[in-house]
C-alpha atoms as a PDB file:
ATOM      1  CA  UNK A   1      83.370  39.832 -89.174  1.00  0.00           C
ATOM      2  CA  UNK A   2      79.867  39.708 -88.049  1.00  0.00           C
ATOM      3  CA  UNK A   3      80.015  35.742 -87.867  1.00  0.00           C
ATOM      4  CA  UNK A   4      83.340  36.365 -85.474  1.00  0.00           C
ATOM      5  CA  UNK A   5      81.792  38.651 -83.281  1.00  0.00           C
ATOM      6  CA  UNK A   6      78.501  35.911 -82.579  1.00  0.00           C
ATOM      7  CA  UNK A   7      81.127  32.993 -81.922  1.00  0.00           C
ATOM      8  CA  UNK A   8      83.203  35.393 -79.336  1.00  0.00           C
ATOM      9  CA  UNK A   9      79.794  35.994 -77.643  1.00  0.00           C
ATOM     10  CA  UNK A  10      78.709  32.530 -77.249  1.00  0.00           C
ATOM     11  CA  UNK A  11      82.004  31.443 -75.720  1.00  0.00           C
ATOM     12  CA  UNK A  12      82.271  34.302 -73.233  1.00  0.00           C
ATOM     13  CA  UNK A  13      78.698  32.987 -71.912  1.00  0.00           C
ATOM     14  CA  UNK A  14      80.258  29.132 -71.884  1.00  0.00           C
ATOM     15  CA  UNK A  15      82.834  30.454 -69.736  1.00  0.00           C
ATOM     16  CA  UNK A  16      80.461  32.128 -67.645  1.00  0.00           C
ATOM     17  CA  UNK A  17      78.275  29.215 -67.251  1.00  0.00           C
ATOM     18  CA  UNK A  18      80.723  27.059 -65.847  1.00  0.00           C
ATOM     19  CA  UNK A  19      82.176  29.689 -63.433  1.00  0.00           C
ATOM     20  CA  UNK A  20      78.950  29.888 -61.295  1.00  0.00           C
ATOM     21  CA  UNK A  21      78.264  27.959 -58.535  1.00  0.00           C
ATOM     22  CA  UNK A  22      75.364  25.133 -58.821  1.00  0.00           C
ATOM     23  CA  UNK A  23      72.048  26.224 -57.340  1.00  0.00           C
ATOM     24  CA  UNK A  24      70.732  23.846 -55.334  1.00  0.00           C
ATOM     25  CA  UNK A  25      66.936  22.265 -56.040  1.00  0.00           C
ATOM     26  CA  UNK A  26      65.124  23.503 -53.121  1.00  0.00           C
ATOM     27  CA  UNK A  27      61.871  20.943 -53.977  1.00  0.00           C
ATOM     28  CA  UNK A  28      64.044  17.746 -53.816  1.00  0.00           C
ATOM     29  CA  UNK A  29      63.209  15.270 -51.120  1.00  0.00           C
ATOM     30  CA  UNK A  30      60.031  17.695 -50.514  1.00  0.00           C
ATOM     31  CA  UNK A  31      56.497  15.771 -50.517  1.00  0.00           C
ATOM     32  CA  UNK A  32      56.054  12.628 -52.686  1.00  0.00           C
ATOM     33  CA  UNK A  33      58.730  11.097 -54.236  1.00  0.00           C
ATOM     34  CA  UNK A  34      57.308   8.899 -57.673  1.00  0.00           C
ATOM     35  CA  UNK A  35      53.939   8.523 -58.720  1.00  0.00           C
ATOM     36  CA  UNK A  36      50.864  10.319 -56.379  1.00  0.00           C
ATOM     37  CA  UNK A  37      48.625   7.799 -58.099  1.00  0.00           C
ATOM     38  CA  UNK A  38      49.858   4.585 -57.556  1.00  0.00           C
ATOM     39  CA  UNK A  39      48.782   1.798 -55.428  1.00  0.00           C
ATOM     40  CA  UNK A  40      50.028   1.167 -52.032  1.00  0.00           C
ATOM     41  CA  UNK A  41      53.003  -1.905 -51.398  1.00  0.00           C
ATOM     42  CA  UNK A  42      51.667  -5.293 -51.154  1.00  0.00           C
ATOM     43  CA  UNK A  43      51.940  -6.393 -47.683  1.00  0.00           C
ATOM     44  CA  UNK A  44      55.542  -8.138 -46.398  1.00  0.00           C
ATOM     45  CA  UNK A  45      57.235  -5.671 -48.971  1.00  0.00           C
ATOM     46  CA  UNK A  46      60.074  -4.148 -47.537  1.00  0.00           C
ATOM     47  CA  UNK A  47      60.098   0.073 -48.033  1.00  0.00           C
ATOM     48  CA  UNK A  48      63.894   1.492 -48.479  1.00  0.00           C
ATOM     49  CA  UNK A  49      64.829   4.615 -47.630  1.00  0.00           C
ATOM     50  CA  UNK A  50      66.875   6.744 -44.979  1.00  0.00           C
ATOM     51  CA  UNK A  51      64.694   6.310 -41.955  1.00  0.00           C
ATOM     52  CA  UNK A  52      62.858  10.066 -40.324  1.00  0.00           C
ATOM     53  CA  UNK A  53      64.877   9.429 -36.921  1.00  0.00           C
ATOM     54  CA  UNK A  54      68.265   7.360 -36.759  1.00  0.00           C
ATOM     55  CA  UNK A  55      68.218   4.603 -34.456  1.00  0.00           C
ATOM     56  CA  UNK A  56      71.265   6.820 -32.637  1.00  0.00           C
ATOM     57  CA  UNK A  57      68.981   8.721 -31.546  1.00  0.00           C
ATOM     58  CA  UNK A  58      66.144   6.492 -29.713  1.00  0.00           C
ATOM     59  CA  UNK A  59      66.740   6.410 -26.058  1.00  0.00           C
ATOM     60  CA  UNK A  60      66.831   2.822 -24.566  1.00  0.00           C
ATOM     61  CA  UNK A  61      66.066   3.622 -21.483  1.00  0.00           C
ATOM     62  CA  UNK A  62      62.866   1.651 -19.915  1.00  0.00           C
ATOM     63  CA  UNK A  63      59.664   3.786 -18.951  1.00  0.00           C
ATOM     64  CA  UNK A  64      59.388   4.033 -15.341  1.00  0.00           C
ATOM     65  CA  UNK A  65      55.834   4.636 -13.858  1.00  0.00           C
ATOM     66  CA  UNK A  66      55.923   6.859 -10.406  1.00  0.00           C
ATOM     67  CA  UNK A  67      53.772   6.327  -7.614  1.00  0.00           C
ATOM     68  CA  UNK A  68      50.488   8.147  -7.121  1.00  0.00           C
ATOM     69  CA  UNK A  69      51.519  10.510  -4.760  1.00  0.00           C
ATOM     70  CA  UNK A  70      50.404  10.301  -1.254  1.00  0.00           C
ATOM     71  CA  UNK A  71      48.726  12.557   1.435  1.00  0.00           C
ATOM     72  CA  UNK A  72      50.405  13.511   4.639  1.00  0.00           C
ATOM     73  CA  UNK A  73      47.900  12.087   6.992  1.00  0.00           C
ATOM     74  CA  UNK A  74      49.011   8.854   4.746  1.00  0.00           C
ATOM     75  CA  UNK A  75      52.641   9.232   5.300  1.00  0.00           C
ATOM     76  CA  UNK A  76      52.288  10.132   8.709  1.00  0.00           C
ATOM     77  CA  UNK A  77      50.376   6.673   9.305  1.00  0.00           C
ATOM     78  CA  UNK A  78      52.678   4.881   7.447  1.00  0.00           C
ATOM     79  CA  UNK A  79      54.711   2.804  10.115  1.00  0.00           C
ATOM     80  CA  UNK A  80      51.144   1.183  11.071  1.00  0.00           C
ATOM     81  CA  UNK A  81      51.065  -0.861   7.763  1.00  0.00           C
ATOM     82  CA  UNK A  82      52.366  -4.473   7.580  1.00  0.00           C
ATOM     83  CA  UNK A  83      54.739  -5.625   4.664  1.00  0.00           C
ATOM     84  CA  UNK A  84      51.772  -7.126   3.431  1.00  0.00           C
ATOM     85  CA  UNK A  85      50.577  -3.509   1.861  1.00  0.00           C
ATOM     86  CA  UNK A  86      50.189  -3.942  -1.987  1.00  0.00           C
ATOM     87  CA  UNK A  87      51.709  -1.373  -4.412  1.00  0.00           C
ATOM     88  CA  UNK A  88      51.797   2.448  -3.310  1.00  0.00           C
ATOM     89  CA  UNK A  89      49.244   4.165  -5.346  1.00  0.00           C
ATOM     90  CA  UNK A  90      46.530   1.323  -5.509  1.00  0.00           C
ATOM     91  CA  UNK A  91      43.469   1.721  -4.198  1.00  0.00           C
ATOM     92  CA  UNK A  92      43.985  -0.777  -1.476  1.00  0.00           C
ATOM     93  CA  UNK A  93      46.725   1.144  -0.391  1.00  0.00           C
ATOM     94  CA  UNK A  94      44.873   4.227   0.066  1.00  0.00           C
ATOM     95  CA  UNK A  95      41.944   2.959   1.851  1.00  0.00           C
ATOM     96  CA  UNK A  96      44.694   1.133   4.405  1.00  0.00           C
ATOM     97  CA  UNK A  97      45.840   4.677   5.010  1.00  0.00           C
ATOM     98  CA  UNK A  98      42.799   6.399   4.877  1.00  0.00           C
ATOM     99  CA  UNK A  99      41.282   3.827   7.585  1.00  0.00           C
ATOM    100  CA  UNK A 100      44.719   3.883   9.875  1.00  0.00           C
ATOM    101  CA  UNK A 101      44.261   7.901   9.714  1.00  0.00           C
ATOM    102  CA  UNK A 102      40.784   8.037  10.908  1.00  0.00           C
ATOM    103  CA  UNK A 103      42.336   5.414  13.880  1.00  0.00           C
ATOM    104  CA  UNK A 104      45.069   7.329  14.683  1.00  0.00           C
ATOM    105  CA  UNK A 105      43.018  10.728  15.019  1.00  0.00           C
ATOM    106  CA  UNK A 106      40.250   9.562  17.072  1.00  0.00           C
ATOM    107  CA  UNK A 107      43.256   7.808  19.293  1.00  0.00           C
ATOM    108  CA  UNK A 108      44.919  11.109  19.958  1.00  0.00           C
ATOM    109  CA  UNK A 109      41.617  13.220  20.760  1.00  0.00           C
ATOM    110  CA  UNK A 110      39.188  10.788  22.204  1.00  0.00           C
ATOM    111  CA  UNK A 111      36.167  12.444  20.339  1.00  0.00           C
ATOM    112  CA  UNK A 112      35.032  10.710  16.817  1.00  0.00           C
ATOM    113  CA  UNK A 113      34.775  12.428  14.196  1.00  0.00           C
ATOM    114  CA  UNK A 114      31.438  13.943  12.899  1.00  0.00           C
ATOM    115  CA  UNK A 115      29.842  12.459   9.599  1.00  0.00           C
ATOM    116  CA  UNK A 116      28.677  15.496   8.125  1.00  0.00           C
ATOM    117  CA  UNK A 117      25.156  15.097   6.728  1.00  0.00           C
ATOM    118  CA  UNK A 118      22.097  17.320   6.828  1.00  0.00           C
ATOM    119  CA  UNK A 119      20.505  15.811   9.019  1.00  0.00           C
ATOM    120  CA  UNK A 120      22.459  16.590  12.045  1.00  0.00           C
ATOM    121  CA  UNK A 121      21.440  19.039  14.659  1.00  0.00           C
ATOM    122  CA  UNK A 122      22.764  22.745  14.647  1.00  0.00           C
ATOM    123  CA  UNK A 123      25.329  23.047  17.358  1.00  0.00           C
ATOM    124  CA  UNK A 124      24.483  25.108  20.326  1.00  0.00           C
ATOM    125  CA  UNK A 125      25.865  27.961  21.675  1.00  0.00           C
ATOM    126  CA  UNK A 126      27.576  27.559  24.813  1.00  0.00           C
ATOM    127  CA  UNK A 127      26.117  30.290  27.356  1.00  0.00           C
ATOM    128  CA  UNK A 128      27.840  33.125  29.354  1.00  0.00           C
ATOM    129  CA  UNK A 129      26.045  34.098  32.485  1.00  0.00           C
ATOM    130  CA  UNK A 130      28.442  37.363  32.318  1.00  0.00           C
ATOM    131  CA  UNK A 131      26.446  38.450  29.159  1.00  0.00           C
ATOM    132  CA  UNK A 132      23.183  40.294  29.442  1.00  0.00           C
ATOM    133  CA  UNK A 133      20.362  38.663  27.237  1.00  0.00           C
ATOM    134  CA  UNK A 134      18.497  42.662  27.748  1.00  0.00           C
ATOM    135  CA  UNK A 135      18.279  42.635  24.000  1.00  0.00           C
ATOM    136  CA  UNK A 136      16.354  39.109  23.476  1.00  0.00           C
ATOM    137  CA  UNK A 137      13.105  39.943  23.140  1.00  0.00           C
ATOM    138  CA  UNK A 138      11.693  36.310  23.957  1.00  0.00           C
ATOM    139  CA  UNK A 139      14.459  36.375  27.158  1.00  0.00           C
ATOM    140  CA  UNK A 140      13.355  39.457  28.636  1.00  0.00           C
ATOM    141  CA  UNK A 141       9.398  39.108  27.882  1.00  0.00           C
ATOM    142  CA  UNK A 142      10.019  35.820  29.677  1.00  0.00           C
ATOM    143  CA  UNK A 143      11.085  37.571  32.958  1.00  0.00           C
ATOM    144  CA  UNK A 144       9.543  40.881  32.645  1.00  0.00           C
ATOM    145  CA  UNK A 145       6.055  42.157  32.162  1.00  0.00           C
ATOM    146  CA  UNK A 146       4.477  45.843  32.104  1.00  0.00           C
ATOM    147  CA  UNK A 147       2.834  45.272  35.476  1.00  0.00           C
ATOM    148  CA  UNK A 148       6.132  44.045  36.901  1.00  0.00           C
ATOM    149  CA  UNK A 149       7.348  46.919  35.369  1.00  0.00           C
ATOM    150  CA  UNK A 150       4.664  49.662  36.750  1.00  0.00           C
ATOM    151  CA  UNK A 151       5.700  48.289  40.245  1.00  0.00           C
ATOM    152  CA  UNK A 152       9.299  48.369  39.854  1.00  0.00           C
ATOM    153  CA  UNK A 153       8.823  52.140  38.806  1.00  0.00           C
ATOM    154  CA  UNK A 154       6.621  52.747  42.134  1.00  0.00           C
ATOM    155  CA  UNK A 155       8.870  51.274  44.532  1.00  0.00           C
ATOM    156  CA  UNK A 156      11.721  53.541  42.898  1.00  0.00           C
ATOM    157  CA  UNK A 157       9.493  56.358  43.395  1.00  0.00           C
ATOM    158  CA  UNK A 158       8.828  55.739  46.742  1.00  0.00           C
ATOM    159  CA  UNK A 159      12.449  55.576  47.238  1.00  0.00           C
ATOM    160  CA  UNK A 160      13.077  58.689  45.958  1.00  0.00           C
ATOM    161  CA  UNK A 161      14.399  61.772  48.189  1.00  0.00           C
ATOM    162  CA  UNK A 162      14.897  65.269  47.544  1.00  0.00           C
ATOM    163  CA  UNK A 163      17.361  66.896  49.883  1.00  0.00           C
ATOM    164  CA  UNK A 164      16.488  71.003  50.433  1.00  0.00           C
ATOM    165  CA  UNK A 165      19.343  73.059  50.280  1.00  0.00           C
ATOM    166  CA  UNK A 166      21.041  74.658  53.557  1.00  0.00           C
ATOM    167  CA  UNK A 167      23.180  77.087  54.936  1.00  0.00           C
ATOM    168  CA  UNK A 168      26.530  76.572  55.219  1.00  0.00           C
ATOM    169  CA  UNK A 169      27.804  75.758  58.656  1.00  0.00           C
ATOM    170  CA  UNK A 170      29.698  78.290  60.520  1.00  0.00           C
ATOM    171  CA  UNK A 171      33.205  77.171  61.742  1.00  0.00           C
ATOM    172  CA  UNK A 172      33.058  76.750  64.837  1.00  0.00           C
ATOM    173  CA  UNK A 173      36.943  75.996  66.152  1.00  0.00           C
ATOM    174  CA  UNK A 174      38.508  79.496  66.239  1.00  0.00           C
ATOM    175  CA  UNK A 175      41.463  78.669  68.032  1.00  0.00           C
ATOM    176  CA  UNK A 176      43.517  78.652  64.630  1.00  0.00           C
ATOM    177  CA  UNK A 177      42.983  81.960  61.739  1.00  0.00           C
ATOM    178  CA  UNK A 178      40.582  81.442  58.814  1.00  0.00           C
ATOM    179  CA  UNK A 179      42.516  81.812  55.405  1.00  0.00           C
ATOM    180  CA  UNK A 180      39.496  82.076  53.481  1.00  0.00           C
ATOM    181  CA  UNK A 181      38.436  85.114  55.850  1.00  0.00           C
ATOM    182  CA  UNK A 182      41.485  86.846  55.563  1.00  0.00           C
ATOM    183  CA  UNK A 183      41.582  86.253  51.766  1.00  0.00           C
ATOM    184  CA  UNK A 184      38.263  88.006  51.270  1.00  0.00           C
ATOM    185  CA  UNK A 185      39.091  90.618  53.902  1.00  0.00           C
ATOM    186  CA  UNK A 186      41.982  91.639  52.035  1.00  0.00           C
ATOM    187  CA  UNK A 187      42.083  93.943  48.484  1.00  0.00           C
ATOM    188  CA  UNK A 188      45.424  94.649  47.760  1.00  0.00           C
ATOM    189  CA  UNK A 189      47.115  92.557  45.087  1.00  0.00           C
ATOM    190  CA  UNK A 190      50.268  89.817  45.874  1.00  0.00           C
ATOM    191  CA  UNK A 191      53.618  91.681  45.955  1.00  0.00           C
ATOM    192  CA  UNK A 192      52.533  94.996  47.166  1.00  0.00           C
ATOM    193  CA  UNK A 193      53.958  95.933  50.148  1.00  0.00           C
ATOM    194  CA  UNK A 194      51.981  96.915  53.031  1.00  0.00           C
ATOM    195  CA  UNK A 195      53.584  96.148  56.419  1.00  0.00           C
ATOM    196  CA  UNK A 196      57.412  97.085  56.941  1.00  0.00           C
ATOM    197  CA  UNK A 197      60.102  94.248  57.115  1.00  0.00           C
ATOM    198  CA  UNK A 198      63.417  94.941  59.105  1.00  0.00           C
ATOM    199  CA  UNK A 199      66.369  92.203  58.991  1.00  0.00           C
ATOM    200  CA  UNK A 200      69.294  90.743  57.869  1.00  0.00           C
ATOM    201  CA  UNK A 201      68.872  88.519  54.826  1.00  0.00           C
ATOM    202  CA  UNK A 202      65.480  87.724  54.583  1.00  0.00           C
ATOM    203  CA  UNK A 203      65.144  86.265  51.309  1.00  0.00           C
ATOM    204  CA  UNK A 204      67.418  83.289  52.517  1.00  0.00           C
ATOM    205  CA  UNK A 205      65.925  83.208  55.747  1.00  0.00           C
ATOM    206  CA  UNK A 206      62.256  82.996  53.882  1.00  0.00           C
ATOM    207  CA  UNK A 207      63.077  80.700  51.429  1.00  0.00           C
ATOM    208  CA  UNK A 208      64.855  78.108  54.826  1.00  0.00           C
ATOM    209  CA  UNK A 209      61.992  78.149  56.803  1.00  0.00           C
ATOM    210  CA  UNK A 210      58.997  78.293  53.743  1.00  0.00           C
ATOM    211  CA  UNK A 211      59.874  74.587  53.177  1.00  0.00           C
ATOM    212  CA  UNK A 212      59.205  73.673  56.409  1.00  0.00           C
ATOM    213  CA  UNK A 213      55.517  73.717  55.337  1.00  0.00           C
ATOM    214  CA  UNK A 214      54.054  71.418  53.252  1.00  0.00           C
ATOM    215  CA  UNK A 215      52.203  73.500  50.982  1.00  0.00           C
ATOM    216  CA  UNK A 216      51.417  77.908  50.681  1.00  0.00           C
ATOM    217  CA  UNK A 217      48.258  77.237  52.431  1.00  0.00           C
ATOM    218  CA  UNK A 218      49.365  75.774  55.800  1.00  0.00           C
ATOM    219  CA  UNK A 219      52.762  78.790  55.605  1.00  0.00           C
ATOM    220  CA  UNK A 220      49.879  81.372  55.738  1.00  0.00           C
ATOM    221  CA  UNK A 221      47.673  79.491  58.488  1.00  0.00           C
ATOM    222  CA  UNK A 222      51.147  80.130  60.915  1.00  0.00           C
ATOM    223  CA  UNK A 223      51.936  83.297  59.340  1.00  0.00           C
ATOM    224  CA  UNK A 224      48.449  84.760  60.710  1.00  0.00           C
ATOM    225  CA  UNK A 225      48.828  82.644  64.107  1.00  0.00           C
ATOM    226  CA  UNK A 226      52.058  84.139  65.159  1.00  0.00           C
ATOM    227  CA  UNK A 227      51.280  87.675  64.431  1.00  0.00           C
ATOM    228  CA  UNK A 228      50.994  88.179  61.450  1.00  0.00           C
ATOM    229  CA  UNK A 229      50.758  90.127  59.167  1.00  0.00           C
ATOM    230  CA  UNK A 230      52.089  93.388  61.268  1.00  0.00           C
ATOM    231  CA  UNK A 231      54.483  90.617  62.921  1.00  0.00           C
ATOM    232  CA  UNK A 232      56.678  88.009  61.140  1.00  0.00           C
ATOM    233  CA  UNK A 233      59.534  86.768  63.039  1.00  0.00           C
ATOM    234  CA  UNK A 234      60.354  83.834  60.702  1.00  0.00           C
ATOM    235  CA  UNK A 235      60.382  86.086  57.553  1.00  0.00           C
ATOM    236  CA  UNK A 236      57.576  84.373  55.923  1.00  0.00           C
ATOM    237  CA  UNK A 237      56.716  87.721  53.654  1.00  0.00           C
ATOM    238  CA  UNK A 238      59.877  89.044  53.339  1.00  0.00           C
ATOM    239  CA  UNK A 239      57.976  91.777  50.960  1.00  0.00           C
ATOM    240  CA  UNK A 240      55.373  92.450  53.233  1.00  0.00           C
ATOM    241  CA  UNK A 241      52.288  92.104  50.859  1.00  0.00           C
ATOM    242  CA  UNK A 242      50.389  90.168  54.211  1.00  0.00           C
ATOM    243  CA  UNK A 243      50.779  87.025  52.509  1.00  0.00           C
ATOM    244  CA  UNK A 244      53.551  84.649  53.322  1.00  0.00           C
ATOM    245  CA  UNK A 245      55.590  81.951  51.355  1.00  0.00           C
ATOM    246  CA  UNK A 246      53.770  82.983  47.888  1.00  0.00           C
ATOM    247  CA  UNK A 247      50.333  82.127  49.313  1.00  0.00           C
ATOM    248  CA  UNK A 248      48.087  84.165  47.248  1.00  0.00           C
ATOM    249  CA  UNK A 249      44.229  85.062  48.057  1.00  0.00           C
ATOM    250  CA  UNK A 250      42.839  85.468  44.502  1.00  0.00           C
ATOM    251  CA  UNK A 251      41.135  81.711  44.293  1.00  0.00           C
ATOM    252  CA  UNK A 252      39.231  82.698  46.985  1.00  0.00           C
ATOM    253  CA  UNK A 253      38.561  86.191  45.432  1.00  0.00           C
ATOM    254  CA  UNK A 254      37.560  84.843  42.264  1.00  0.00           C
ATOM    255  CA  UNK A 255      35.579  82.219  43.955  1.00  0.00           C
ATOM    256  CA  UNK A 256      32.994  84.747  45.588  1.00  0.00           C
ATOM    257  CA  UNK A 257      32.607  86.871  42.705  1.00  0.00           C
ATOM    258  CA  UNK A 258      31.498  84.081  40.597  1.00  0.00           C
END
């Protein structure tokens, strides 16, 4: 029975065996197929094998070498060069453009270039007659000197005048009123009435014949010259304060108080 059992065992794993799938080596073709240690092929001996790249996939196509590129002073210069010109990107070909450059620029400005070396002279500053030199020492010592200084300062002395103050001049032409007078003869404020007014619309009567005059100043000059302010046929101060088209005296005022 035992013996049975042991035979029914061993088949089961037989079966089992041949069920599974085949593992695959995962070393094979890896590293160094044969012997490590052995010599090297004679020479002319011909090695088999799959080659590392198949020939399908080798491009044929030729190598093709691009010119040195060129610079635009080159290019531009370009239509001065003979078919004669060797191979763009040889070094014949950029010393013909190099020299046929230089041509064409001193051509178009009429001024060679400038080798730069150290041994050329600074450039100079051009000069502006409009600019004061008062802050160059060596400019101004050159010109100037503390005597011709001392003098200058005399003469200006000498030249100097102090006016004294005087009186103000009295008008003289009364033949038309003072405004200034009247404003400082006068204490009662604009818009109080003082002196009657009688008539028939006087506010639009006022207002017509205030912009006649070119400003309040020259309404009150012929407001005071034809009778006023007890008289005012033209309705000048319609609210009989004494001053007429909105003149008003307090500039004045303020101007003698201060």
């Amino acid at each position: 029975m035992r013996a049975f059992a042991s035979y029914a065992a061993a088949g089961s794993l037989l079966v089992m065996a041949a069920c599974s799938p085949q593992v695959p080596d995962s070393a094979a073709n890896v590293g160094i197929d044969g012997d490590p240690f052995a010599p090297p092929p004679a020479a002319g001996t011909t090695i088999t094998g799959a080659p590392l790249v198949p020939p399908a996939r080798v491009s044929t196509e030729p190598y093709q070498v691009s010119p040195a590129p060129r610079s635009p002073g080159s290019v531009a210069a370009a239509g001065t060069f003979s078919s004669s010109v060797p191979a763009a990107g040889s070094d014949a070909d950029i010393a013909r453009e190099t020299a046929a450059a230089l041509a064409a620029s001193q051509s178009n400005s009429g001024i060679a270039p400038l080798q730069a070396s150290p041994s050329n002279p600074a450039p100079q500053p051009g000069g502006n007659a409009s600019i004061s030199d008062e802050n160059d020492f060596q400019a101004v010592s050159s010109r100037q000197s503390i005597e011709s200084d001392a003098a200058r300062l005399e003469r200006q002395r000498a030249q100097y005048q102090q006016v004294q103050p005087v009186a103000v001049p009295q008008r003289t032409d009364t033949a038309s009123p003072n405004i200034v007078r009247y404003a400082l003869s006068t204490s009662n404020p604009k818009g109080a009435r003082l002196y009657s007014r009688a008539g028939i619309n006087l506010q639009a009567r006022s207002k017509r014949n205030c912009a006649e005059f070119a400003s309040p100043d020259q309404a009150q000059t012929a407001f005071l010259d034809a009778g006023g302010p007890q008289r005012d046929r033209k309705a000048l101060d319609p609210d009989g304060d004494g001053f007429a088209c909105g003149w008003d005296p307090a500039p004045y005022r303020q101007a003698v108080q201060n």
